[in-house]
Structure formats: structure tokens, C-alpha cells
N, C-alpha and C. Protein backbone atom coordinates (compact mmCIF):
# COMPACT_ATOMS: atom_id res chain seq x y z
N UNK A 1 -9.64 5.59 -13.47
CA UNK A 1 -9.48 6.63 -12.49
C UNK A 1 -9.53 6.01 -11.09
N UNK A 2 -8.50 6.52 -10.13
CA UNK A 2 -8.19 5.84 -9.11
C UNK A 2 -9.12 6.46 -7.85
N UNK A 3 -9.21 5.90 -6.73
CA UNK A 3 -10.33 6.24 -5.86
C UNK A 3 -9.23 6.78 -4.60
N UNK A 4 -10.00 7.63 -4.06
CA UNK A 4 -8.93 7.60 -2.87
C UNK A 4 -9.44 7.93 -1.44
N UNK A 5 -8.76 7.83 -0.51
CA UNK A 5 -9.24 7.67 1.05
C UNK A 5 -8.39 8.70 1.87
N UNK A 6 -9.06 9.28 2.94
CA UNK A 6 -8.07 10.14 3.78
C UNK A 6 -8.26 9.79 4.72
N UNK A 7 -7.45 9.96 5.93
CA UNK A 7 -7.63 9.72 7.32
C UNK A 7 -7.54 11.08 8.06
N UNK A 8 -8.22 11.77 8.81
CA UNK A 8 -8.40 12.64 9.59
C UNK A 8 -8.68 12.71 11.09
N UNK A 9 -7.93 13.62 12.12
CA UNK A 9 -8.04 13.48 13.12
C UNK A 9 -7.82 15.02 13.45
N UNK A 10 -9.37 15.19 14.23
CA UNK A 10 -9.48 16.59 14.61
C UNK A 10 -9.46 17.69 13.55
N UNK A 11 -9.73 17.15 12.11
CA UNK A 11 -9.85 18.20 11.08
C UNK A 11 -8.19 18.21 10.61
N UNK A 12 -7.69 17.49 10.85
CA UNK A 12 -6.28 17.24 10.47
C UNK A 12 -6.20 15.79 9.48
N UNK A 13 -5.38 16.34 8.31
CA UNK A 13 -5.35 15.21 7.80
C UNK A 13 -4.19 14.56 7.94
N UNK A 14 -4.29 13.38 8.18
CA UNK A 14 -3.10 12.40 8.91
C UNK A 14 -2.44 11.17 7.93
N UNK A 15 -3.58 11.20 7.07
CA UNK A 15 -2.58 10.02 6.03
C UNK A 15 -3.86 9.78 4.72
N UNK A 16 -3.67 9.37 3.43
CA UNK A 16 -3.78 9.58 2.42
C UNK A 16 -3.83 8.57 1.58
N UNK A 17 -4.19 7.48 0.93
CA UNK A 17 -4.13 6.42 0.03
C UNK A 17 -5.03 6.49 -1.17
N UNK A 18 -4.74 6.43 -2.03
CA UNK A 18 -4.69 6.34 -3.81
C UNK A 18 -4.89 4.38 -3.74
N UNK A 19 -6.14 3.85 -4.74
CA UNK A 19 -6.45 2.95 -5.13
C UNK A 19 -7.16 2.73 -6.70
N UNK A 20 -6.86 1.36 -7.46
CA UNK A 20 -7.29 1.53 -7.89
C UNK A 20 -8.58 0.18 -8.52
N UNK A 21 -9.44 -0.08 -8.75
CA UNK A 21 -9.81 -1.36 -8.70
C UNK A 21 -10.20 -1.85 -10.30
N UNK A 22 -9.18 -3.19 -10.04
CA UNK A 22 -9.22 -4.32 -11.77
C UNK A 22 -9.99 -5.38 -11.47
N UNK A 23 -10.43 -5.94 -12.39
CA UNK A 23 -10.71 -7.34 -12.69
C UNK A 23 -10.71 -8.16 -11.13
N UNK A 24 -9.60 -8.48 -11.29
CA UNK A 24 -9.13 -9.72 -10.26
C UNK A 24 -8.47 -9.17 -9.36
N UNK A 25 -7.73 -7.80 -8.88
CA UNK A 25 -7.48 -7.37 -7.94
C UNK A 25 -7.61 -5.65 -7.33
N UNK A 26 -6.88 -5.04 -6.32
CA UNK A 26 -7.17 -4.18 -6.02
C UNK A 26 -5.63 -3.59 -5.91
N UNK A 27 -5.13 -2.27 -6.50
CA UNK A 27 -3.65 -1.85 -6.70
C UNK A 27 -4.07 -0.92 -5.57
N UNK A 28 -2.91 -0.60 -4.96
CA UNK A 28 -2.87 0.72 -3.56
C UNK A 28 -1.68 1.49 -4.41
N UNK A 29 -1.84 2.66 -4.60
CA UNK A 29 -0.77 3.62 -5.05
C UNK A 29 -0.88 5.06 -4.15
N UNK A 30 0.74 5.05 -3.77
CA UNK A 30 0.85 6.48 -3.13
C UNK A 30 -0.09 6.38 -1.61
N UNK A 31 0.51 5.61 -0.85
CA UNK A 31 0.17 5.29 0.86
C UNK A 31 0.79 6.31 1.23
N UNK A 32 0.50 7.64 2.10
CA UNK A 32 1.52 8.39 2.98
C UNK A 32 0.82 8.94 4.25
N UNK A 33 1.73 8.57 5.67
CA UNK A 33 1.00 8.73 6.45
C UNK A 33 1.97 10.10 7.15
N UNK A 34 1.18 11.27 7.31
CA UNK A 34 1.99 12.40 8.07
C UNK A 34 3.09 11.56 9.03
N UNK A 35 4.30 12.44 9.60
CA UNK A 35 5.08 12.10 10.47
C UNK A 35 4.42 12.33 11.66
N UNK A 36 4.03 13.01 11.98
CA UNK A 36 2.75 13.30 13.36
C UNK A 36 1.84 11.81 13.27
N UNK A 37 1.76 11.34 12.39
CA UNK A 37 0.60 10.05 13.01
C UNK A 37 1.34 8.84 12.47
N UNK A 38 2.23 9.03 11.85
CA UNK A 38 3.22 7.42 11.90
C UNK A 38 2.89 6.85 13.47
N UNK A 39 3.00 5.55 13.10
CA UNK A 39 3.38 4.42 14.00
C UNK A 39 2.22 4.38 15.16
N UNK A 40 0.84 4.90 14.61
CA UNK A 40 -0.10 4.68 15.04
C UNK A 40 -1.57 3.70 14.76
N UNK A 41 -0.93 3.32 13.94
CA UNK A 41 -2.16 2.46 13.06
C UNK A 41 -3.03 3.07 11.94
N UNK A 42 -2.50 4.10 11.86
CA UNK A 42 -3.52 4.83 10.31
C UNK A 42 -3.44 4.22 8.88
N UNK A 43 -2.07 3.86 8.71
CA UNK A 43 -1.83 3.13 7.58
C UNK A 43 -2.88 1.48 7.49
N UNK A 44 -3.06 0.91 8.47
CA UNK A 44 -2.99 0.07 8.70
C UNK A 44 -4.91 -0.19 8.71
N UNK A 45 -5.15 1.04 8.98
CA UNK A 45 -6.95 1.52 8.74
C UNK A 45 -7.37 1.30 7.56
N UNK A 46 -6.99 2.46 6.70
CA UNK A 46 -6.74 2.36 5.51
C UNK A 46 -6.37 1.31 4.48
N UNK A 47 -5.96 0.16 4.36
CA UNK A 47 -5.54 -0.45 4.57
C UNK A 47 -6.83 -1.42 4.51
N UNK A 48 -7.17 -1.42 5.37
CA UNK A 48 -7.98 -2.09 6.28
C UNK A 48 -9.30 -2.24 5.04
N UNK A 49 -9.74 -0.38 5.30
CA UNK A 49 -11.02 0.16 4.58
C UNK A 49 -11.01 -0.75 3.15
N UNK A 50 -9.68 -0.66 2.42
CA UNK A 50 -9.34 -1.26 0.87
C UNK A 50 -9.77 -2.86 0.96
N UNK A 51 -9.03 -3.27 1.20
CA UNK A 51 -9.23 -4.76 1.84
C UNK A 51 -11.42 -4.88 1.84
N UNK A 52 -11.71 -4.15 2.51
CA UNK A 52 -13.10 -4.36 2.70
C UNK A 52 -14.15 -4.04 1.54
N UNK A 53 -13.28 -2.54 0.57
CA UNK A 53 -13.85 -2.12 -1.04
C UNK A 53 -13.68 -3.39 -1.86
N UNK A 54 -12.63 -4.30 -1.26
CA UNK A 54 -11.83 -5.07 -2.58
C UNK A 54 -12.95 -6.26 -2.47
N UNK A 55 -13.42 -6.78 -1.31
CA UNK A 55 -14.45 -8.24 -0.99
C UNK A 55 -15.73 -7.66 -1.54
N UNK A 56 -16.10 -6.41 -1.64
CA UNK A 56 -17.39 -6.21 -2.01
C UNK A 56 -17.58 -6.53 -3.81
N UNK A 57 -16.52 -6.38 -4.12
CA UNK A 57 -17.32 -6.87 -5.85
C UNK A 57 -15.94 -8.06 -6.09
N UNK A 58 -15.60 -8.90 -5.22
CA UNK A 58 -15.28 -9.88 -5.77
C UNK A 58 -13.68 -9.95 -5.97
N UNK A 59 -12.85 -8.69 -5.28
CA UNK A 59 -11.66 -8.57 -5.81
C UNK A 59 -10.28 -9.02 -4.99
N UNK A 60 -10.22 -10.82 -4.66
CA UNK A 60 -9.73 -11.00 -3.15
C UNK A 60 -7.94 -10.85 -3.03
N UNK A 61 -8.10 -9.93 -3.96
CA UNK A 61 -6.09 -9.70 -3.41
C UNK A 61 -5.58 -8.33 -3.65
N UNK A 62 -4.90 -7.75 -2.94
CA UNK A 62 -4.89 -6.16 -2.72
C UNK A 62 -3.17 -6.50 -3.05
N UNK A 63 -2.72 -5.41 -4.03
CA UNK A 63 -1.06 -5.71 -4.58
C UNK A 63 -0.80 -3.99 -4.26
N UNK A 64 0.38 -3.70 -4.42
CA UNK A 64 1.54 -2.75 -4.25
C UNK A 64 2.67 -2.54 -4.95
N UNK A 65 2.54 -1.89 -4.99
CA UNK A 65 4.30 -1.62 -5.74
C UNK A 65 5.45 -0.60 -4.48
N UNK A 66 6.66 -0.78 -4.44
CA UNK A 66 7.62 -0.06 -3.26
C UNK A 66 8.72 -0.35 -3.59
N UNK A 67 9.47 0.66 -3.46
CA UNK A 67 11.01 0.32 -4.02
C UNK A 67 11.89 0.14 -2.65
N UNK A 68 12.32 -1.24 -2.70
CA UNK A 68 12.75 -1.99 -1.57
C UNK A 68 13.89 -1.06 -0.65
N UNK A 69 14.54 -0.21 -1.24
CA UNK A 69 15.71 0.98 -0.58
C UNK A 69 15.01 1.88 0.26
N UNK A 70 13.58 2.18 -0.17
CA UNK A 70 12.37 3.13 1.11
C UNK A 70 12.81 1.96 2.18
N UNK A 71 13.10 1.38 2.56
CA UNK A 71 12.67 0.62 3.55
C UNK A 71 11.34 0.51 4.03
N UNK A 72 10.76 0.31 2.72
CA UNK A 72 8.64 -0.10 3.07
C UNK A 72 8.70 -1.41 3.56
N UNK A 73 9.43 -2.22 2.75
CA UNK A 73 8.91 -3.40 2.45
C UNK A 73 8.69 -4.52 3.56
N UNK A 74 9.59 -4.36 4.71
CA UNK A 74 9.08 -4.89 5.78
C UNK A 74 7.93 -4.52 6.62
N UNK A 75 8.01 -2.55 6.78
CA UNK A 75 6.45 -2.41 6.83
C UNK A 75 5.61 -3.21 6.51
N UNK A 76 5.17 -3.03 5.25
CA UNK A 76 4.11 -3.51 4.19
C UNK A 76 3.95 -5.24 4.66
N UNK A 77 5.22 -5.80 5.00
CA UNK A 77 5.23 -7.09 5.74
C UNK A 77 4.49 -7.13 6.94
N UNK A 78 4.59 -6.76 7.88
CA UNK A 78 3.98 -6.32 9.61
C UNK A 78 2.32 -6.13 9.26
N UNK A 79 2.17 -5.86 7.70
CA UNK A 79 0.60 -5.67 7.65
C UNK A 79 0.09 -6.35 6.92
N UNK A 80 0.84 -7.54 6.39
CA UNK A 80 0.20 -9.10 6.28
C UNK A 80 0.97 -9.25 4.28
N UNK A 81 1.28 -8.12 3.69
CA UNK A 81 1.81 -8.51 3.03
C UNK A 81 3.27 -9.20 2.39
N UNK A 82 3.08 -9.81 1.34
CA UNK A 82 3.92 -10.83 1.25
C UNK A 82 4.69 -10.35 -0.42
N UNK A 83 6.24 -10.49 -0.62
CA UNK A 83 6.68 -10.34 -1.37
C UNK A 83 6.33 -11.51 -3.00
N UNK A 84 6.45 -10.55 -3.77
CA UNK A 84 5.35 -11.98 -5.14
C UNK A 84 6.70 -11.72 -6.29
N UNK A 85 7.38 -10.19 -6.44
CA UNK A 85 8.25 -10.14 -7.08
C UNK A 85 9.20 -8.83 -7.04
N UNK A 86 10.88 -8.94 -7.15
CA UNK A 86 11.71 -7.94 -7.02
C UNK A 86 12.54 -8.04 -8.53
N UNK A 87 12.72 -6.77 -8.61
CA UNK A 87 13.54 -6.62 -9.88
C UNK A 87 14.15 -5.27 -10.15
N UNK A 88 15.48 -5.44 -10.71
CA UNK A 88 15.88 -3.88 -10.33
C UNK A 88 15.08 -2.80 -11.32
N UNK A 89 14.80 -1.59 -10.84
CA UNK A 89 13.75 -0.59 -11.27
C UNK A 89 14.55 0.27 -12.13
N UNK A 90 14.73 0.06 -13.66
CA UNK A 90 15.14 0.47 -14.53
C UNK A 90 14.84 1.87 -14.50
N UNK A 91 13.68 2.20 -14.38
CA UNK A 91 12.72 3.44 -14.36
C UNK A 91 13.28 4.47 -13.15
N UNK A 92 14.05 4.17 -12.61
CA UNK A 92 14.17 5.69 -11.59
C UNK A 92 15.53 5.33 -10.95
N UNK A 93 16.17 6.37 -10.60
CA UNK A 93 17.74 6.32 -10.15
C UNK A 93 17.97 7.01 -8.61
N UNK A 94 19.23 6.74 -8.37
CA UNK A 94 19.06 7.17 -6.58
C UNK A 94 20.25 7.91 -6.44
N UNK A 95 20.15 9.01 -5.83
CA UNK A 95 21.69 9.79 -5.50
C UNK A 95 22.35 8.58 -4.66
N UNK A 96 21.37 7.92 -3.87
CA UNK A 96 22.29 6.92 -2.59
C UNK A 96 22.32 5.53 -2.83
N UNK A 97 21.77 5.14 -3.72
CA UNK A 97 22.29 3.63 -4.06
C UNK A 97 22.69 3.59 -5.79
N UNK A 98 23.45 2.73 -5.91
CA UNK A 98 23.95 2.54 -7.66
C UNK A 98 22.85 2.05 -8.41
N UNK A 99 21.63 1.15 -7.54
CA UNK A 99 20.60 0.86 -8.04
C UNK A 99 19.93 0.31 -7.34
N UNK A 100 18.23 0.90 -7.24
CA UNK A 100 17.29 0.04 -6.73
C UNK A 100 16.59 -0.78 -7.03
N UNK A 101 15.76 -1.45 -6.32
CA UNK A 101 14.58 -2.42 -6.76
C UNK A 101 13.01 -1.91 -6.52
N UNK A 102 12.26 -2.44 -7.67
CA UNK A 102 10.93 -2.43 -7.74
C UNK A 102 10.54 -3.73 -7.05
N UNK A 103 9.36 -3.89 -5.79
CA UNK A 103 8.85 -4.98 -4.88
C UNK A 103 8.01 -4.75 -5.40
N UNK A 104 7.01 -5.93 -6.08
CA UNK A 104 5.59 -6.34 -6.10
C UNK A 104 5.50 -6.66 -4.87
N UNK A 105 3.93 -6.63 -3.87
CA UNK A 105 3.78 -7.02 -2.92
C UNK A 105 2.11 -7.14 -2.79
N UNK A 106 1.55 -7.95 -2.24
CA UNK A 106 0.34 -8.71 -2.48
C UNK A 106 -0.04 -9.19 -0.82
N UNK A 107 -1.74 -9.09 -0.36
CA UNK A 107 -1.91 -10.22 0.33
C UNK A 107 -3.32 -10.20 0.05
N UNK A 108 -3.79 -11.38 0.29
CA UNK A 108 -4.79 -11.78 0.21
C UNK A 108 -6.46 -11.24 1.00
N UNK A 109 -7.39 -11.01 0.35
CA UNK A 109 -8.07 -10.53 1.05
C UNK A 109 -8.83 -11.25 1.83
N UNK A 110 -9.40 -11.87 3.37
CA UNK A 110 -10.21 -12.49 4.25
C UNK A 110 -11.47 -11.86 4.72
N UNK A 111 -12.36 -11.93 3.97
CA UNK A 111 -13.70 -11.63 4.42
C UNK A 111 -14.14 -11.70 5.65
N UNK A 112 -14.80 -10.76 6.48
CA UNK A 112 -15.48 -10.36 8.03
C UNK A 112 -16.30 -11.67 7.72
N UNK A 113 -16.31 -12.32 8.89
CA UNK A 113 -17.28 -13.29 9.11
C UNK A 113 -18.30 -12.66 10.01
């Protein structure tokens, strides 16, 4: 069962992340940040908060999944992650492309000194 985080501002909720924690790492599922607080750093909090759940019992790499046609994946880049694997996503179809891709995406976690 997955854990999850909200971000709120002024009793408003502004963005939303689904986690879940394994063994050796930490999965983020279902990141969404309202259009009212895009491009403010909320994602990037959040984010943040995981990264800090993931060092407490040992778990130093936070992964993702994004289907490279959202145009996440450079996002998800700008916030330190790094592409690990692409492959086209058998599992789901697009009115606007003939076919997409599934991005693994990963970065490493750096402990607060």
C-alpha cells in the first residue's frame, strides 16, 4: 500500500504524489500538480519530502515511470532525474501518436549533511 503526500496553499490543494517504498528503492506514482501552481516549485517539494522518506530506512534511489509523449520526461530531467530505460508501452494506446513509450527514470538519493 502506497503512501501519499499533498501540497496545500491557503487550504487549497495544489499538487498530490502517490509513493511507494521497496527493498532497495523508492517508486513515485501519479505526481500532479494543479495548473494554478505549476511552475512554481511544488513538484519539486514533494519530491524533495520523498527523497528525504527514501534516506531514512536506507532506500538511496527514487525511480518513476512517464510515458515520454506527456512531455514529462525532460521535466523529471530539470529535477535531477536521469533516463535508466525506454521501451514502447505495449499497455496503452494514443488517439495522437501510432505509439508511445514507457521511460524508466531514476536519481539517486544525497543525504542532508
Amino acid at each position: 500500500m502506497g503512501m501519499r503526500l499533498v501540497a496545500e496553499f491557503e487550504g487549497a490543494l495544489a499538487a498530490t504524489v502517490q509513493y511507494d517504498q521497496h527493498a532497495d528503492h523508492v517508486h513515485v506514482i501519479g505526481l500532479a500538480v494543479h495548473p494554478d501552481y505549476q511552475r512554481r516549485g511544488v513538484a519539486r517539494c514533494l519530491l524533495d519530502e520523498i527523497d528525504q522518506r527514501a534516506v531514512l530506512p536506507g532506500q538511496p534511489v527514487v525511480v518513476l515511470d512517464t510515458i515520454k509523449e506527456t512531455g514529462n520526461v525532460p521535466l523529471f530531467e530539470k529535477l535531477g532525474f536521469e533516463v535508466t530505460r525506454e521501451k514502447v508501452a505495449t499497455w496503452c494506446q494514443s488517439e495522437t501518436f501510432s505509439q508511445v513509450h514507457d521511460v524508466k527514470m531514476e536519481r539517486i538519493v544525497i543525504p542532508n549533511k
